[in-house]
PDB file of N, CA and C in Angstrom:
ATOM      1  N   UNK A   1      89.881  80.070  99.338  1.00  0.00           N
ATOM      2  CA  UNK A   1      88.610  80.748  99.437  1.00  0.00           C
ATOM      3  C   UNK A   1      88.713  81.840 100.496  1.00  0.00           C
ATOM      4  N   UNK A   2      87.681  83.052 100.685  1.00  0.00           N
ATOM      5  CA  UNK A   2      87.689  83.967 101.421  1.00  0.00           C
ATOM      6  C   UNK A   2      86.342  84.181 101.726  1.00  0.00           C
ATOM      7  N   UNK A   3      86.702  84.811 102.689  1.00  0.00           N
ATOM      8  CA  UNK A   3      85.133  85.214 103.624  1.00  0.00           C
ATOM      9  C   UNK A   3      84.926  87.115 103.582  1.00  0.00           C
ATOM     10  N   UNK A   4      84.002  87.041 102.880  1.00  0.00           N
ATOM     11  CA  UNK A   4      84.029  88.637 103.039  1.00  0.00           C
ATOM     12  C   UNK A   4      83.146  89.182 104.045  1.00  0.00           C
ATOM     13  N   UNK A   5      83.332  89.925 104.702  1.00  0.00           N
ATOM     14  CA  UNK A   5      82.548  90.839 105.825  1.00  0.00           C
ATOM     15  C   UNK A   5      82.173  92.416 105.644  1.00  0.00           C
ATOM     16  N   UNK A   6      81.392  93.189 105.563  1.00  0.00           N
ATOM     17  CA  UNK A   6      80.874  94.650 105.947  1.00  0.00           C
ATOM     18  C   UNK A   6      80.312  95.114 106.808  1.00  0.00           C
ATOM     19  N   UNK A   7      80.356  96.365 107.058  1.00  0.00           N
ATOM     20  CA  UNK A   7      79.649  97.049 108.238  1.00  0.00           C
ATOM     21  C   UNK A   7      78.591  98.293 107.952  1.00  0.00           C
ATOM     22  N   UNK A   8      78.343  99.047 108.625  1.00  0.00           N
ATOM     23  CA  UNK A   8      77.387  99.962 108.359  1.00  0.00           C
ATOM     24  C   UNK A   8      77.974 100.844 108.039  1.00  0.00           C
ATOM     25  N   UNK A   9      79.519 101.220 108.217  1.00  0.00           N
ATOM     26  CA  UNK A   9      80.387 102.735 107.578  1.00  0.00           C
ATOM     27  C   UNK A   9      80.845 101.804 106.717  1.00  0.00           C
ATOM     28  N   UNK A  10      80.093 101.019 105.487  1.00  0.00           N
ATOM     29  CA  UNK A  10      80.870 100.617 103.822  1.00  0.00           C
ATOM     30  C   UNK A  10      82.256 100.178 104.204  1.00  0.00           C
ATOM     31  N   UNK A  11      82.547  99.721 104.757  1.00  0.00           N
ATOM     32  CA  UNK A  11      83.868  99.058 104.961  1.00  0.00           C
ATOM     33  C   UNK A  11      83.826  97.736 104.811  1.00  0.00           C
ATOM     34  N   UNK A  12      84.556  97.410 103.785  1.00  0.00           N
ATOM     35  CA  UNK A  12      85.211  95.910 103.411  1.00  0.00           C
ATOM     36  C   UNK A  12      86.661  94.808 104.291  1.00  0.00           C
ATOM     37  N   UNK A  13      85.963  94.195 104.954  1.00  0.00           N
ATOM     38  CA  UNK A  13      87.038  93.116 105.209  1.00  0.00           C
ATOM     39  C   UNK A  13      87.220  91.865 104.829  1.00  0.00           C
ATOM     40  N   UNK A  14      88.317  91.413 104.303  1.00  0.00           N
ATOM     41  CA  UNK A  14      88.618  89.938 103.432  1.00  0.00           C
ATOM     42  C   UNK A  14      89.432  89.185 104.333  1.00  0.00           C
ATOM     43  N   UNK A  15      88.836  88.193 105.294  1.00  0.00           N
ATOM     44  CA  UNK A  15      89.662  87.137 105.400  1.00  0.00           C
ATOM     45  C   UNK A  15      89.975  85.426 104.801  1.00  0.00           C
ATOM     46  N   UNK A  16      91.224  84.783 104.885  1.00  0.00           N
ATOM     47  CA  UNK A  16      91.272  83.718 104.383  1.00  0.00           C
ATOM     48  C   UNK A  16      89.811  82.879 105.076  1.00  0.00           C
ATOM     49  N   UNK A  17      89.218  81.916 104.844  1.00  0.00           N
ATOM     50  CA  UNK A  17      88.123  81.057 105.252  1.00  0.00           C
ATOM     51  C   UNK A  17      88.628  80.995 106.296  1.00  0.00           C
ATOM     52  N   UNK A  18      87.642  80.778 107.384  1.00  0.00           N
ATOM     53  CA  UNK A  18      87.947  80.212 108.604  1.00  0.00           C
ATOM     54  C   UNK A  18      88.507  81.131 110.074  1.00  0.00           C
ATOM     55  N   UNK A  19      89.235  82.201 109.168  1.00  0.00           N
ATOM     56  CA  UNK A  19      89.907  83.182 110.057  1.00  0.00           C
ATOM     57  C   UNK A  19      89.107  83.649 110.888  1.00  0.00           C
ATOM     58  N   UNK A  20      89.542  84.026 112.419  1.00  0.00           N
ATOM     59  CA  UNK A  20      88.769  85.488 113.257  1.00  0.00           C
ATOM     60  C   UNK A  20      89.213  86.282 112.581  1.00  0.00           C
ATOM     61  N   UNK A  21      88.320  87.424 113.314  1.00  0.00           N
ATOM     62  CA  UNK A  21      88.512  89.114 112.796  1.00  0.00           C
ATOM     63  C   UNK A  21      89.476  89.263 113.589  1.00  0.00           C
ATOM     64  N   UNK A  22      90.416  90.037 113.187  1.00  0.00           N
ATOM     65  CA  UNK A  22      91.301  90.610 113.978  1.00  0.00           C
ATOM     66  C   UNK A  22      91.299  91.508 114.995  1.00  0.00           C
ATOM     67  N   UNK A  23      91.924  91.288 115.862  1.00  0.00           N
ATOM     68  CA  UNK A  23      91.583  92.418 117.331  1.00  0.00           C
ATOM     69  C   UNK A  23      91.015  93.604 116.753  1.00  0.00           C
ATOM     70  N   UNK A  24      91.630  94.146 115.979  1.00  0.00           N
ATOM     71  CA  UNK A  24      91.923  95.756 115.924  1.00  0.00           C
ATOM     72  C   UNK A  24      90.655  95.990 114.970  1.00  0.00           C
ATOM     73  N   UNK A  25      89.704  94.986 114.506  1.00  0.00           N
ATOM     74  CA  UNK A  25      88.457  95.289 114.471  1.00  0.00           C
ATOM     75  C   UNK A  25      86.946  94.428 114.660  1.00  0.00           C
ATOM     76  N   UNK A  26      87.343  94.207 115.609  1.00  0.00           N
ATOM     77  CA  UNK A  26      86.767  92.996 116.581  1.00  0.00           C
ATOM     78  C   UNK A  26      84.962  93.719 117.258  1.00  0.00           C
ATOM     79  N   UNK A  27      85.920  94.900 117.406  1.00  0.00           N
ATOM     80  CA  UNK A  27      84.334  96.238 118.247  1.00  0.00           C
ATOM     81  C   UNK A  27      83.583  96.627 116.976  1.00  0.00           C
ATOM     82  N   UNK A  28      83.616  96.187 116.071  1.00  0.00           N
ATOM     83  CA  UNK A  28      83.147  97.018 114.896  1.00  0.00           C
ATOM     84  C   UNK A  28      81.864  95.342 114.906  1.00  0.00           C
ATOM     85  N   UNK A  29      80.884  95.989 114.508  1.00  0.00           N
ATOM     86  CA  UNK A  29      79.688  94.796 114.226  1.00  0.00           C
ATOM     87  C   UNK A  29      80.132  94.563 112.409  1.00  0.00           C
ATOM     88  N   UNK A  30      80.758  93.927 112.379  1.00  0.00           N
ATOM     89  CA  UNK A  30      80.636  93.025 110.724  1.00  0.00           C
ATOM     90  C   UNK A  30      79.650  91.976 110.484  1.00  0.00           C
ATOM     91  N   UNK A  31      79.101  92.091 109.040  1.00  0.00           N
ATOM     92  CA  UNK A  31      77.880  91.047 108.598  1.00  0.00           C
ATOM     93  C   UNK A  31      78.596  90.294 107.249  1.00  0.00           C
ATOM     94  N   UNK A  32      78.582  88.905 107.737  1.00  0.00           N
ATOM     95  CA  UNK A  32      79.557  88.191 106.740  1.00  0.00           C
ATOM     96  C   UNK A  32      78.427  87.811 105.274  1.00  0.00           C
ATOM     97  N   UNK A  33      79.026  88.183 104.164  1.00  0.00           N
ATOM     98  CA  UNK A  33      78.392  88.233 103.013  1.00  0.00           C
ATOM     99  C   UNK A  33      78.358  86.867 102.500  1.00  0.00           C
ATOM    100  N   UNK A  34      76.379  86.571 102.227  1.00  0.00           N
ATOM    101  CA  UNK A  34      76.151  85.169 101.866  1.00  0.00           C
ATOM    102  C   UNK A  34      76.949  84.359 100.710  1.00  0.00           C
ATOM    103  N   UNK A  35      77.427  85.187  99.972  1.00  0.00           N
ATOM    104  CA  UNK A  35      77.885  84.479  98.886  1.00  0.00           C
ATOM    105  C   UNK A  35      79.870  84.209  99.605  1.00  0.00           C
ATOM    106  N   UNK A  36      80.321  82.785  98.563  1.00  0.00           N
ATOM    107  CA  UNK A  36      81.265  82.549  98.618  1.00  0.00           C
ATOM    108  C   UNK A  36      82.365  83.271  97.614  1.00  0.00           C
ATOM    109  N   UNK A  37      83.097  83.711  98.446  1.00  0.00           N
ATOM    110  CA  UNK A  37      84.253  83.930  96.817  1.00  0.00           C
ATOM    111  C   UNK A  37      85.615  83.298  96.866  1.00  0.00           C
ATOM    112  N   UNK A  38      85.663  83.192  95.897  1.00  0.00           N
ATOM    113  CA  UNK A  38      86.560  81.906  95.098  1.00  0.00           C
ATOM    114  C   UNK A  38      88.069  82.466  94.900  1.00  0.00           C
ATOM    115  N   UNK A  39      87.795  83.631  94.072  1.00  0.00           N
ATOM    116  CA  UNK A  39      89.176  84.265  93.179  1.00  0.00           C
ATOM    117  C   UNK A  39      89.089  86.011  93.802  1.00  0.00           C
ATOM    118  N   UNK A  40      89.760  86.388  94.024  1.00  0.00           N
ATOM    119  CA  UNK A  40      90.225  88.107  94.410  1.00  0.00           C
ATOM    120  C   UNK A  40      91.274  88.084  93.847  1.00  0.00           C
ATOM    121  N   UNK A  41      91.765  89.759  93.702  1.00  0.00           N
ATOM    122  CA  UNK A  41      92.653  90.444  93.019  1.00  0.00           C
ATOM    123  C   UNK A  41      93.776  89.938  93.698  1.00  0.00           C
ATOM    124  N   UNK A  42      95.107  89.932  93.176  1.00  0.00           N
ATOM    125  CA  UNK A  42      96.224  89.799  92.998  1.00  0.00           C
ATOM    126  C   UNK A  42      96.653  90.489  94.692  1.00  0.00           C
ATOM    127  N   UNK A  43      96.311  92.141  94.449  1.00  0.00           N
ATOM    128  CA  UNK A  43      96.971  92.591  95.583  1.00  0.00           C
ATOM    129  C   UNK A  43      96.196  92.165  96.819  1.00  0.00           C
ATOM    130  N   UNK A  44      94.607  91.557  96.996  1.00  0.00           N
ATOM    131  CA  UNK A  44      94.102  91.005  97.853  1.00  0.00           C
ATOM    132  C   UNK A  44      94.409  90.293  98.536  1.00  0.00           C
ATOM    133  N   UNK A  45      95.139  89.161  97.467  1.00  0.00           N
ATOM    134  CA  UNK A  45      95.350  87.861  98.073  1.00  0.00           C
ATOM    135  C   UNK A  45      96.640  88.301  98.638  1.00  0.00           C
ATOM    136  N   UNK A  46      98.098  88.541  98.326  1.00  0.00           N
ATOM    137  CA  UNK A  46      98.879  88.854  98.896  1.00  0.00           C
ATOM    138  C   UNK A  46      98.404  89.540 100.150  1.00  0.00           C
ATOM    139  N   UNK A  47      97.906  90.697 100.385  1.00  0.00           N
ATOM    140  CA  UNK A  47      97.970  91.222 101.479  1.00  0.00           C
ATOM    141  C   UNK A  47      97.195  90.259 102.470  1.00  0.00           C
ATOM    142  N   UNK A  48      96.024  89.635 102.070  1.00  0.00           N
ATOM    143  CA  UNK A  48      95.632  88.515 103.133  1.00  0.00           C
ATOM    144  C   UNK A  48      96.906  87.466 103.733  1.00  0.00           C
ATOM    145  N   UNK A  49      97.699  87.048 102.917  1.00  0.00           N
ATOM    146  CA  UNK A  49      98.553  86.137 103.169  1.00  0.00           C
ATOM    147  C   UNK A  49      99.894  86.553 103.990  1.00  0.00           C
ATOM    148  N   UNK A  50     100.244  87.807 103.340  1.00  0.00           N
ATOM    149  CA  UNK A  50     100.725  89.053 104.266  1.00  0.00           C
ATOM    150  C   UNK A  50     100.070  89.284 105.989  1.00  0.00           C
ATOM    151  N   UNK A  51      99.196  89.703 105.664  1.00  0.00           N
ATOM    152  CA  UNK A  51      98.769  90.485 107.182  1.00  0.00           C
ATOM    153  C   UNK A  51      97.580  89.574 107.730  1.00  0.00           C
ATOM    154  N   UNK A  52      97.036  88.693 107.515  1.00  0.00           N
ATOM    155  CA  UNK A  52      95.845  88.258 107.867  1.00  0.00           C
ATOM    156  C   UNK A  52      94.654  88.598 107.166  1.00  0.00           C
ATOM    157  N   UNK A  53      94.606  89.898 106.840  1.00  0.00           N
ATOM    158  CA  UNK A  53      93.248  89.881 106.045  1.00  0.00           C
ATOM    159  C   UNK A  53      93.459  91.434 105.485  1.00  0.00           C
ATOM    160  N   UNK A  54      92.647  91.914 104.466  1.00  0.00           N
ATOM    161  CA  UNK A  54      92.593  93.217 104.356  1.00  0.00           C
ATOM    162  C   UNK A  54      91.223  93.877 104.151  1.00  0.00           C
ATOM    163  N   UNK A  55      91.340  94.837 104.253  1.00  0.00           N
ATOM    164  CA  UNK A  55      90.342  96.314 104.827  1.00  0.00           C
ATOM    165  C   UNK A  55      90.495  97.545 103.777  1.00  0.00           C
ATOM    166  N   UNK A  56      89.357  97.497 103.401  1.00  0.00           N
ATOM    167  CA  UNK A  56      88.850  98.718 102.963  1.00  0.00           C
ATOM    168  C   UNK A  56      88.070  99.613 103.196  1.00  0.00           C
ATOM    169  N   UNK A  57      87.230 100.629 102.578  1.00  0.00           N
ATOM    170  CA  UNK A  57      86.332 101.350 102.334  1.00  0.00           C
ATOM    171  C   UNK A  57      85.399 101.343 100.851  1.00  0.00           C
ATOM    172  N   UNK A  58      84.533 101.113 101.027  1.00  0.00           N
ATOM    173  CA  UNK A  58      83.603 100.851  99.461  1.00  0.00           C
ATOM    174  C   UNK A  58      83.158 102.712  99.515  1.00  0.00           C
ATOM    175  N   UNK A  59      83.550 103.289  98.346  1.00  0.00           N
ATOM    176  CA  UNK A  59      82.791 104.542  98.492  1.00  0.00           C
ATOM    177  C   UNK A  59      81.598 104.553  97.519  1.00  0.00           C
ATOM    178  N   UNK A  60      80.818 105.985  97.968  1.00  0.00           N
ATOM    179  CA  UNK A  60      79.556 105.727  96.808  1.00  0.00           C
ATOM    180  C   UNK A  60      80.115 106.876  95.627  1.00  0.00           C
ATOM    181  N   UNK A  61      79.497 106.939  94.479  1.00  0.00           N
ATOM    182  CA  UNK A  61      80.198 107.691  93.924  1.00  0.00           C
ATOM    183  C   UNK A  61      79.334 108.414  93.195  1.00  0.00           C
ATOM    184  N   UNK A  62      78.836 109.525  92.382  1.00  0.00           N
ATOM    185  CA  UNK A  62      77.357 109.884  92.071  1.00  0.00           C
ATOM    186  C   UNK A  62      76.976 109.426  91.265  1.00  0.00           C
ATOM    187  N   UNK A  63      77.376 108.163  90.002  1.00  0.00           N
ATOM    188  CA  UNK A  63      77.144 107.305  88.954  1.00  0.00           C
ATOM    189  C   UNK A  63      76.222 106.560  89.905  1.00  0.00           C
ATOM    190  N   UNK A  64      76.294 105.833  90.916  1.00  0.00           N
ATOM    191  CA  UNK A  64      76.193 104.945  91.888  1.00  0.00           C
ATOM    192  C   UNK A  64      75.020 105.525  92.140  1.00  0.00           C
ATOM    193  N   UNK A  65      74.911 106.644  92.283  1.00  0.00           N
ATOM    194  CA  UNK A  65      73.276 107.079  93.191  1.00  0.00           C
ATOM    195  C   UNK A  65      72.087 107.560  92.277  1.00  0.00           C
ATOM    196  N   UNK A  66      72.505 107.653  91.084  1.00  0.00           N
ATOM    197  CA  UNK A  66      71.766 107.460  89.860  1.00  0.00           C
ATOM    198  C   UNK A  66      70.623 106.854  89.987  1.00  0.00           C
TER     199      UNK A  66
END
């Protein structure tokens, strides 16, 4: 299972359950998202298991603001 987190600049962070945030974005205020998730993408899970967790950016796109 994973814990997902966002912030106010649309940025996505995925850690395994249980994990801290990692130093290197520790100063950033993250709001951990109520729902649980179960299954993520392929390259998700690797890179969590890889590096501790991974980081994105959610962009908006103009379909989106429709």
């Amino acid at each position: 299972m994973f814990d997902v987190y966002r912030n106010g600049k649309r940025d996505l962070l995925v850690l395994s359950t249980g994990s801290a945030i990692p130093g290197a974005y520790s100063a950033v205020k993250w709001r951990k998202s109520r729902k649980r998730v179960l299954k993520v993408s392929d390259e998700i899970r690797s890179t969590v298991q890889r590096e501790g967790y991974y980081v994105r950016t959610l962009r908006v796109t103009r379909k989106g603001m429709i």
